[in-house]
N, C-alpha and C. Protein backbone atom coordinates (compact mmCIF):
# COMPACT_ATOMS: atom_id res chain seq x y z
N UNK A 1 0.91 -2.63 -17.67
CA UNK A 1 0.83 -1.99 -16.37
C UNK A 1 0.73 -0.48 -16.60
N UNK A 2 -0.49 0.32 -15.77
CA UNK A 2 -0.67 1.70 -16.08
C UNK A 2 0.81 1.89 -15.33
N UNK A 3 0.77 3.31 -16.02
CA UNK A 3 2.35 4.20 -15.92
C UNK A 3 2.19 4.46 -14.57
N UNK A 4 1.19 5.16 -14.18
CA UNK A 4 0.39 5.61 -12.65
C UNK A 4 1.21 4.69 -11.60
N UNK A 5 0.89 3.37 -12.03
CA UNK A 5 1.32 2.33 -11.16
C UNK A 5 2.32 2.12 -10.71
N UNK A 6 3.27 2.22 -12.47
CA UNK A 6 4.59 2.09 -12.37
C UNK A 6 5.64 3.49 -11.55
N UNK A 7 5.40 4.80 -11.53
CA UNK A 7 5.56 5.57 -10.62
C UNK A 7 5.30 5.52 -9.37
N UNK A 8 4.05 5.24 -9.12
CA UNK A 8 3.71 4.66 -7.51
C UNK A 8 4.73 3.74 -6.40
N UNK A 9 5.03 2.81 -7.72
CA UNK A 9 6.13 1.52 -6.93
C UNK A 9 7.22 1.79 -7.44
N UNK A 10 7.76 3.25 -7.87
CA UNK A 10 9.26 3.74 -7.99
C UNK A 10 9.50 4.56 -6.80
N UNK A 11 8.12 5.59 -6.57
CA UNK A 11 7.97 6.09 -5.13
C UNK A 11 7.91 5.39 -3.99
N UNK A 12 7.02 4.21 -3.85
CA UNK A 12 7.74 3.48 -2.46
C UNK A 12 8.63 3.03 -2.28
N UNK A 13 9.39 2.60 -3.78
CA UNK A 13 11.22 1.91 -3.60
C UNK A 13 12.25 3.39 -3.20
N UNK A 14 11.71 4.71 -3.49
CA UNK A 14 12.37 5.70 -3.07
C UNK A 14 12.18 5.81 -1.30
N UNK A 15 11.11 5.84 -1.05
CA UNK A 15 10.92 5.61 0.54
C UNK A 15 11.40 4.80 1.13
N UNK A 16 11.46 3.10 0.71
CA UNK A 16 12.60 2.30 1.26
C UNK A 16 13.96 2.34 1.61
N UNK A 17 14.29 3.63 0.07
CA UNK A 17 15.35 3.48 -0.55
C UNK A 17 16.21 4.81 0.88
N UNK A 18 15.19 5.62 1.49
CA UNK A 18 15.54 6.85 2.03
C UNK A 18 15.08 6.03 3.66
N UNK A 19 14.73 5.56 3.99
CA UNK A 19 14.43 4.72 5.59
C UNK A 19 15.86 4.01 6.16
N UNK A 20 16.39 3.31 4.94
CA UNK A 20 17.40 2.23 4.93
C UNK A 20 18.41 3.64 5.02
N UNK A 21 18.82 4.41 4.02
CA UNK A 21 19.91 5.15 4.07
C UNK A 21 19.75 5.99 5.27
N UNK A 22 19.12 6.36 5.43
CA UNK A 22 19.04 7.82 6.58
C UNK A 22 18.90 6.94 7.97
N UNK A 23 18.79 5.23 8.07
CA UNK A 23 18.65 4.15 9.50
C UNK A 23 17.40 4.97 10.26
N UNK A 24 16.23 5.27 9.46
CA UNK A 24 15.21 5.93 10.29
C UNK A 24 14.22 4.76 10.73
N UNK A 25 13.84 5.04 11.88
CA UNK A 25 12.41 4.24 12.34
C UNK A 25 11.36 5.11 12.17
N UNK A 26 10.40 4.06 11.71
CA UNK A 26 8.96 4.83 11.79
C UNK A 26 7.93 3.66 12.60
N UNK A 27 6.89 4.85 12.69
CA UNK A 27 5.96 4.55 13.68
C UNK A 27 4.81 4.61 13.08
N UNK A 28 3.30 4.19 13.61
CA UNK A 28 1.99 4.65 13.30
C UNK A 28 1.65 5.94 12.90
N UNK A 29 2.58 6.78 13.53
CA UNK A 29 2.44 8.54 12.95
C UNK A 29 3.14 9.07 11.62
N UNK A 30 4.14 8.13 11.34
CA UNK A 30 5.15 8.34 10.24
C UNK A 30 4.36 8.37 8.54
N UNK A 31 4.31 9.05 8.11
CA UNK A 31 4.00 9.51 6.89
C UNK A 31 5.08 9.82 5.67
N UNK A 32 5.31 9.32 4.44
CA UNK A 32 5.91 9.70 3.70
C UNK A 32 5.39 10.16 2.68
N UNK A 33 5.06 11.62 2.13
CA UNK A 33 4.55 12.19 0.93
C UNK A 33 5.48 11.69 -0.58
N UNK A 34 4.81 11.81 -1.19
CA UNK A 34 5.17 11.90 -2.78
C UNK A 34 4.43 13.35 -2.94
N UNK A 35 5.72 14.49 -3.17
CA UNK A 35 5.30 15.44 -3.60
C UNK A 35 5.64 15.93 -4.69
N UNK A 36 6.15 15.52 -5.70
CA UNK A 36 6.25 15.80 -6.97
C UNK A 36 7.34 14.87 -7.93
N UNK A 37 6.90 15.29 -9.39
CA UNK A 37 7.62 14.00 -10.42
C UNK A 37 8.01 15.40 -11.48
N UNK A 38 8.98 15.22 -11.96
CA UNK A 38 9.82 16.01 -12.91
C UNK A 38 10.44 14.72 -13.98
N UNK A 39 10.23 15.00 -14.90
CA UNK A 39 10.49 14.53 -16.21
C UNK A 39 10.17 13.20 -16.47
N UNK A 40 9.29 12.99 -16.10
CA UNK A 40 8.68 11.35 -16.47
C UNK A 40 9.06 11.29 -17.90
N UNK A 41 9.15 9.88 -18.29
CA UNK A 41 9.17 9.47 -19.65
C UNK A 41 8.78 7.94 -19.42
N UNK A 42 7.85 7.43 -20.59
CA UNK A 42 7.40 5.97 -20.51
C UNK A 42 7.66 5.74 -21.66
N UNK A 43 8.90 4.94 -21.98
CA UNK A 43 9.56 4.49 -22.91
C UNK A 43 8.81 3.15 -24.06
N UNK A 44 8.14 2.29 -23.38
CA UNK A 44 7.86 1.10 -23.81
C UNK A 44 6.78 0.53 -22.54
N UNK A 45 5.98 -0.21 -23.56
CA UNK A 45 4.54 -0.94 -22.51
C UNK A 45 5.34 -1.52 -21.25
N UNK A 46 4.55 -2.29 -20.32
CA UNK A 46 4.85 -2.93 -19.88
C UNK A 46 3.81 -3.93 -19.49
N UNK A 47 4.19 -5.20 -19.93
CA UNK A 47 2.62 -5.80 -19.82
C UNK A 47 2.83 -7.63 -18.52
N UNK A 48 1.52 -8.18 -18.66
CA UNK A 48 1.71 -9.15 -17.54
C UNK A 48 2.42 -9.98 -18.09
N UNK A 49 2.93 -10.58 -16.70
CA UNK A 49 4.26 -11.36 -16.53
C UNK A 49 5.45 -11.14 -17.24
N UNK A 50 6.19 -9.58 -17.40
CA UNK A 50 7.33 -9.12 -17.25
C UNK A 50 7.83 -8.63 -15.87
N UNK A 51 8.90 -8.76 -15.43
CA UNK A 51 9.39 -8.45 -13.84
C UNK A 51 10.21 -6.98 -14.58
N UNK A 52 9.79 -6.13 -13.79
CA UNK A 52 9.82 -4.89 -13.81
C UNK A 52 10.68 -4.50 -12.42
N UNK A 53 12.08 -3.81 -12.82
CA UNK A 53 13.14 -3.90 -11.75
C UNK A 53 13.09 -2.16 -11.69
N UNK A 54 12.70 -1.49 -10.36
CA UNK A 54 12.87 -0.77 -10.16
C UNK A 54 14.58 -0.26 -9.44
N UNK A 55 15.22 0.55 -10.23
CA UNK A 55 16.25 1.56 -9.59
C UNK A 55 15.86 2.65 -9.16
N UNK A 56 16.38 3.35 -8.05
CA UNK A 56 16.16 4.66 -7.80
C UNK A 56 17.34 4.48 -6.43
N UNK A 57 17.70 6.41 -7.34
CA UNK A 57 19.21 6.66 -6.58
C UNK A 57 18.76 7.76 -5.98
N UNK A 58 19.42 7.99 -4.62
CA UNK A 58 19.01 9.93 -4.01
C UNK A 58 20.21 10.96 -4.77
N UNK A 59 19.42 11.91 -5.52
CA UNK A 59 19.97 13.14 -6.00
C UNK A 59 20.20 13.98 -5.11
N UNK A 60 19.56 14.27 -3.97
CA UNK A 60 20.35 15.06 -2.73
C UNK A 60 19.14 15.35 -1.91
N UNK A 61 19.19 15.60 -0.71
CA UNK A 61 18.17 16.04 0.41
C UNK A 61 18.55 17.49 1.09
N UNK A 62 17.27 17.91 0.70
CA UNK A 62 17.93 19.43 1.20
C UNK A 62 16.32 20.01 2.11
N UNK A 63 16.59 20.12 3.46
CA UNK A 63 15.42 20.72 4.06
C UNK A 63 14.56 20.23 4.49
N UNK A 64 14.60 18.50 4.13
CA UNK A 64 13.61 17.39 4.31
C UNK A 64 12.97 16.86 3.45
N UNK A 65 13.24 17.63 1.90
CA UNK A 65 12.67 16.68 1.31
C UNK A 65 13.67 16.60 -0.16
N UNK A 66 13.55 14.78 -0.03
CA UNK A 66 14.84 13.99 -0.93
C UNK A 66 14.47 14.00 -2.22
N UNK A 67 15.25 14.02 -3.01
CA UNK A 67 14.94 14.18 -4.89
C UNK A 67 15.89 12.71 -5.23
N UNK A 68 15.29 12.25 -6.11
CA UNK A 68 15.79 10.60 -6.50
C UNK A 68 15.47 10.81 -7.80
N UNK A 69 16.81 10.47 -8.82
CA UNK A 69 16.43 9.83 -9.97
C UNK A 69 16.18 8.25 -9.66
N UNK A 70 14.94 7.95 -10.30
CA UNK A 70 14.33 6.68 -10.40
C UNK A 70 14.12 6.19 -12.36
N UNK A 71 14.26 4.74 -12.25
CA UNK A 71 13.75 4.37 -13.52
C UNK A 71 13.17 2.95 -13.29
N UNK A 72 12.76 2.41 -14.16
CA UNK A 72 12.61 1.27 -14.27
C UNK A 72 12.53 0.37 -15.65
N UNK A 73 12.98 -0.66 -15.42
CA UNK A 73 13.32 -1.80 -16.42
C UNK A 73 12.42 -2.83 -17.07
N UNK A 74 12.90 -3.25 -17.57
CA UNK A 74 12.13 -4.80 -18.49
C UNK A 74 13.31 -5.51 -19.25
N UNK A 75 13.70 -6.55 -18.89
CA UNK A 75 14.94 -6.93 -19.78
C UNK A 75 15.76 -6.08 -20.27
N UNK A 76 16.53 -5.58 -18.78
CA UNK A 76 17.63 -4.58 -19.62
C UNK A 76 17.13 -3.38 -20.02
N UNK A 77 16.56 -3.53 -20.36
CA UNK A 77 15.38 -2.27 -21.47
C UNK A 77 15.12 -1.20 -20.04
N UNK A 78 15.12 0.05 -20.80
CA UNK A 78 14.58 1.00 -20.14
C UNK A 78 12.81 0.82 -20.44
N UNK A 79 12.33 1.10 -19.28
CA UNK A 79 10.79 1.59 -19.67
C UNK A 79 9.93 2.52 -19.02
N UNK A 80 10.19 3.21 -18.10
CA UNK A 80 10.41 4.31 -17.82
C UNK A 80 11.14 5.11 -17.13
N UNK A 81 11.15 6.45 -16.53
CA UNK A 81 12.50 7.17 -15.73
C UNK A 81 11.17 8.28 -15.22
N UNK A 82 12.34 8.99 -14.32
CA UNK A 82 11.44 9.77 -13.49
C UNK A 82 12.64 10.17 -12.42
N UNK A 83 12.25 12.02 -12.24
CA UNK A 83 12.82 12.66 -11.07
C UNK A 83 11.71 12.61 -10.12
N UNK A 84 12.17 12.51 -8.79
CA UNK A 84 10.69 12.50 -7.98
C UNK A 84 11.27 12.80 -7.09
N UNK A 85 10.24 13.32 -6.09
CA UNK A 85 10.61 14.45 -4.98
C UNK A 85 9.60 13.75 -3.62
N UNK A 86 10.45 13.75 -2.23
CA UNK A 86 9.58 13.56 -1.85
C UNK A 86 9.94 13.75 -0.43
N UNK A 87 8.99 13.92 0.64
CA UNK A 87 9.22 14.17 2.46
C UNK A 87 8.73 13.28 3.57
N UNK A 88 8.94 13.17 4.17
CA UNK A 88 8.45 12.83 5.55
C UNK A 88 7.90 13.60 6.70
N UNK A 89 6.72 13.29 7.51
CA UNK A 89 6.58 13.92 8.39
C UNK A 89 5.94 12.69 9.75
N UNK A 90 6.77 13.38 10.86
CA UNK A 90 6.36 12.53 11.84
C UNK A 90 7.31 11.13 12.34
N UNK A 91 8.39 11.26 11.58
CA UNK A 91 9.71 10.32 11.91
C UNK A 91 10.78 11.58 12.93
């Protein structure tokens, strides 16, 4: 699995992860950016048919837009990590 990918679906588990905590509704207008990644690391491949368990915790929200350490797994195994930053507009 490209890394690309694997960031992509650490960023929408961060958006889930910030909808559920903050009890926000969104609408047709609701937008959530991915605006930036700080310290990626891709530890080990990840290839088909491994289940790949995304974590991601909020590091703090300041101003509207939330910072999450995120990583993700493979058997236990780290396989990659990532700070990621990100906002909403229109909720």
């Amino acid at each position: 699995m490209p890394g690309v990918l694997i960031i992509e679906a650490l960023a929408q588990a961060a958006a889930l992860l910030t909808l559920k905590t903050a009890n926000l509704k969104v609408d047709s207008d609701s937008v959530y950016y991915f605006v930036g990644i700080d310290e990626a690391r891709f530890r080990k491949p990840v290839y088909a048919g491994d289940q790949l368990i995304l974590k991601v915790a909020i590091a703090r929200q300041l101003k509207g837009v939330w910072k999450y350490s995120a990583r993700a797994e493979v058997n236990d195994k780290l396989v990659t990590e990532a700070k990621l930053m990100c906002t909403m507009q229109g909720i």
